[in-house]
Protein backbone atom coordinates (compact mmCIF):
# COMPACT_ATOMS: atom_id res chain seq x y z
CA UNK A 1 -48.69 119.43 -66.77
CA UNK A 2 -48.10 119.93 -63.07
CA UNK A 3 -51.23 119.72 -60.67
CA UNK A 4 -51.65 119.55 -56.86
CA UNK A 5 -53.98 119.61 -54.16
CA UNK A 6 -53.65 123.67 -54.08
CA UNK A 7 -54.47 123.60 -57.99
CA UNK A 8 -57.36 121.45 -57.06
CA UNK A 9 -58.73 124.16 -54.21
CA UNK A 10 -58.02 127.21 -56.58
CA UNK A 11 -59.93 125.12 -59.55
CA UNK A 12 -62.97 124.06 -56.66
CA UNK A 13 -62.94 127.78 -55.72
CA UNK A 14 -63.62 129.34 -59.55
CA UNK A 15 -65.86 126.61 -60.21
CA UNK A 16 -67.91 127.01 -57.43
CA UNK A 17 -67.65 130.69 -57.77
CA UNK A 18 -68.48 130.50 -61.02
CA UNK A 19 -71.74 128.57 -60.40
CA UNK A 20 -73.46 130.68 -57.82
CA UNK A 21 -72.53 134.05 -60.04
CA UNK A 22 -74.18 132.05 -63.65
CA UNK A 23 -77.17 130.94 -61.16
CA UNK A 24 -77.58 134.40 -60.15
CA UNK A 25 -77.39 136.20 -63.23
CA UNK A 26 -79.00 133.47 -65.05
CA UNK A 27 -82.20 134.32 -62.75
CA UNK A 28 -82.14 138.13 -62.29
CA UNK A 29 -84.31 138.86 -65.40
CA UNK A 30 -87.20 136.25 -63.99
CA UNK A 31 -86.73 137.94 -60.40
CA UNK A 32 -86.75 141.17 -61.70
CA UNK A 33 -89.69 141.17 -64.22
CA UNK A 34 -91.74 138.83 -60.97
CA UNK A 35 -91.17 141.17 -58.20
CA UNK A 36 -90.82 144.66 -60.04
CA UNK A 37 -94.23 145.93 -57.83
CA UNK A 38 -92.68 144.31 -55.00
CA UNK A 39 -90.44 146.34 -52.52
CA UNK A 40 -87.03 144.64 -51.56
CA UNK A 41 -86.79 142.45 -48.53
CA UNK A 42 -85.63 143.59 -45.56
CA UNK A 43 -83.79 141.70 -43.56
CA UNK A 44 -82.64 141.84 -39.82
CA UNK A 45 -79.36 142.87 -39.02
CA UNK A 46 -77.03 140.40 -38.17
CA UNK A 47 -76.69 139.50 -34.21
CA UNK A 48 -74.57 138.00 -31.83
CA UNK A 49 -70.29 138.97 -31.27
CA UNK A 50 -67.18 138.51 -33.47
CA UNK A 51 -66.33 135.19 -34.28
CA UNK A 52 -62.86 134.20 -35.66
CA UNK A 53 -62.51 131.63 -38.64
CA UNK A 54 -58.78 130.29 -38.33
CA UNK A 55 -56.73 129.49 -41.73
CA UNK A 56 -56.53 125.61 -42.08
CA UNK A 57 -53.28 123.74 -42.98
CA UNK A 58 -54.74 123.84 -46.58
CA UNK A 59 -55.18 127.27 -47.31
CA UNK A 60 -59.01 127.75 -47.03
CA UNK A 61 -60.94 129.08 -43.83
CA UNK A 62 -63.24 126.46 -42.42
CA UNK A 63 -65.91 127.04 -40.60
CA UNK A 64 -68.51 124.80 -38.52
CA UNK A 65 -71.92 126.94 -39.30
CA UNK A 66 -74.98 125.96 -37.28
CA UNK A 67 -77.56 126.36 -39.82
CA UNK A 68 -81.16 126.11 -39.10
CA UNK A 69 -83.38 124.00 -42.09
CA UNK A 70 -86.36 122.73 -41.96
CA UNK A 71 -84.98 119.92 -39.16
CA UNK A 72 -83.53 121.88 -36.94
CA UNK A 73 -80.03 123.85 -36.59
CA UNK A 74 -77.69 121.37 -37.33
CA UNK A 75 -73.99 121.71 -37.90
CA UNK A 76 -72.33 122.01 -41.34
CA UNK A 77 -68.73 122.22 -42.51
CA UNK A 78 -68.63 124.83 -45.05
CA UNK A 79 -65.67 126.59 -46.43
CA UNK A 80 -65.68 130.88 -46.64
CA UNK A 81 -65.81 131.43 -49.93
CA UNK A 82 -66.02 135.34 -50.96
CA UNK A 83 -66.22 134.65 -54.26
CA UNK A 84 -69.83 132.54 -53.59
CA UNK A 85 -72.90 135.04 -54.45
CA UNK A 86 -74.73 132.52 -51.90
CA UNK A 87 -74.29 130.17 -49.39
CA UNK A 88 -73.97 126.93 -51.58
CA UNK A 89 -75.16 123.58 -49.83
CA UNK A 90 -74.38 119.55 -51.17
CA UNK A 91 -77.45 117.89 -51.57
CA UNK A 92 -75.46 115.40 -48.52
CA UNK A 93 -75.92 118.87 -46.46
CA UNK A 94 -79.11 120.12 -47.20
CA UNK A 95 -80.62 116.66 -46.61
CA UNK A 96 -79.01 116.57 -42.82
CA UNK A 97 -80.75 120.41 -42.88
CA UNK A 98 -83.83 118.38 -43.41
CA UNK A 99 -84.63 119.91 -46.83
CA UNK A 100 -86.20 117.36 -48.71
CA UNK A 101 -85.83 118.78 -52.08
CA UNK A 102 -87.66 117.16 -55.73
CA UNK A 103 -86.13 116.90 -59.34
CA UNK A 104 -88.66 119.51 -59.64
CA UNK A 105 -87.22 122.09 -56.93
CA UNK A 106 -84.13 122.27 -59.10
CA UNK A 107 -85.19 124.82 -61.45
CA UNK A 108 -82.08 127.09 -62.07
CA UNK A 109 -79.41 125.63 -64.12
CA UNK A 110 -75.71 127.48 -63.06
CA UNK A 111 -72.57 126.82 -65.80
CA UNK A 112 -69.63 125.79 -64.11
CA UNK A 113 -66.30 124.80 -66.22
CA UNK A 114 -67.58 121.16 -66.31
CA UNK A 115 -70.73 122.28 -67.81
CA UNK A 116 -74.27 123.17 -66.57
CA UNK A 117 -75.47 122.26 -63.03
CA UNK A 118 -78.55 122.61 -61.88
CA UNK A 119 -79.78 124.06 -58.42
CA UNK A 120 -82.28 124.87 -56.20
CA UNK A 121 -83.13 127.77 -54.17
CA UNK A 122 -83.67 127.98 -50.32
CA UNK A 123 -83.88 130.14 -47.86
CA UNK A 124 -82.27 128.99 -44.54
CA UNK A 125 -84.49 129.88 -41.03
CA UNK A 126 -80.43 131.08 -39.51
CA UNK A 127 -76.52 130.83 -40.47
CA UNK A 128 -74.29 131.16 -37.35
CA UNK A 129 -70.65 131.14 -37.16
CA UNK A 130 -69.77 131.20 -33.29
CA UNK A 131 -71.33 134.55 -32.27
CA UNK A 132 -72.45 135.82 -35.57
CA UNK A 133 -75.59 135.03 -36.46
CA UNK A 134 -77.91 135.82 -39.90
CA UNK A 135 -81.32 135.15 -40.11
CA UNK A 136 -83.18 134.09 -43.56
CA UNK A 137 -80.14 133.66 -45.43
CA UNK A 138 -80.85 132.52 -49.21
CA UNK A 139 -78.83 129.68 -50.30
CA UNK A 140 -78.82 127.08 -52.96
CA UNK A 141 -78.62 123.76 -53.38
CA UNK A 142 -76.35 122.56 -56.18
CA UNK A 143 -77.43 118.60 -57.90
CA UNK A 144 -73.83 117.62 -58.26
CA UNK A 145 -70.20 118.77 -58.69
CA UNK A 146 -69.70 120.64 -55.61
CA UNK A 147 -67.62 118.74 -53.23
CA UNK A 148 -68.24 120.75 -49.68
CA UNK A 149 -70.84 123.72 -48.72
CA UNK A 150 -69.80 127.48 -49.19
CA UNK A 151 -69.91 130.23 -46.92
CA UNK A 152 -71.04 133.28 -49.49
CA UNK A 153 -71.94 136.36 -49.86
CA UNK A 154 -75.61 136.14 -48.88
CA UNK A 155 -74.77 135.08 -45.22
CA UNK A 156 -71.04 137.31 -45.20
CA UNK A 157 -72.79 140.40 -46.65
CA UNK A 158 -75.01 140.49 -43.59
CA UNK A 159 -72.41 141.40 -41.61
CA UNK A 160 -71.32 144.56 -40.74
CA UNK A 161 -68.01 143.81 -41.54
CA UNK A 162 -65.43 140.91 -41.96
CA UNK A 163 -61.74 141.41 -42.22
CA UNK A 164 -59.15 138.66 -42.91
CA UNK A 165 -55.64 138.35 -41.99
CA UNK A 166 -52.88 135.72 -43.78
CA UNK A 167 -53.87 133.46 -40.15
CA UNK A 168 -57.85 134.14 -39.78
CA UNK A 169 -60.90 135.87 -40.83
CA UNK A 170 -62.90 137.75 -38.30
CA UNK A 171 -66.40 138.24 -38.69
CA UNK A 172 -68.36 140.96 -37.19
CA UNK A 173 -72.13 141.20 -36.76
């Protein structure tokens, strides 16, 4: 059996896709049944200019978000991940966010391939990426097994668009 460090990515990619998407639809019945009187959110559009996301020598586009938590905007190495439903934090990352999360604030349990996980929800005050910047992005927090922060959906769906090339992504508020 042949594995490698791009085996490794492609594996941390499903898991972690995995994960957000079992969180997700794990929760969507208790969301749905909670907030049926309740209008859907709506959010500002994203604001700021393009900002390009170069491909590193690994094969994944890495980003340096500036992510405001409950301390502050602080900086954050997280990886853009299309397949995340959410931007995924490490509990390493969400405590420099200054989110000071309990056992009890982990109350959605996500299935990855090396079992369940659990998680906890958050909303983040701002995701930026260079110029493009999303307010009130939801995100979770998974316990263990993910070994870097995602870039999903909830903050890339905010844009108006993003494109990627073979050499960069470009996102666009």
């Amino acid at each position: 059996m042949r594995f490698d460090l791009s085996s490794l990515g492609v594996m941390t990619l499903a898991v972690a896709s995995a994960l957000t998407t079992a969180w997700w639809l794990n929760h969507a019945d208790a969301r749905g049944q909670a907030h049926a009187a309740t209008p859907p959110a709506v959010h500002a559009p994203a604001a700021g200019g393009p900002a390009q996301v170069l491909k590193a020598a690994d094969g994944h586009y890495w980003a340096d978000a500036v992510i405001d938590g409950q301390g502050g905007p602080r900086a954050v190495r997280v990886m853009v991940d299309t397949g995340a439903s959410v931007v995924a934090l490490t509990p390493a990352d969400a405590a420099r966010l200054g989110l000071r999360l309990k056992a009890a604030d982990f109350s959605g349990t996500v299935i990855t391939a090396s079992g369940p996980v659990r998680a906890a929800p958050v909303e983040l005050g701002a995701v930026a990426v260079a110029g493009a910047r999303v307010e009130r992005v939801e995100a979770l927090v998974v316990e263990h097994g993910l070994p870097h922060s995602l870039l999903g959906m909830s903050y890339l769906g905010r844009l108006s668009s993003f494109s990627a090339t073979p050499a960069e992504i470009t996102l666009r508020p």
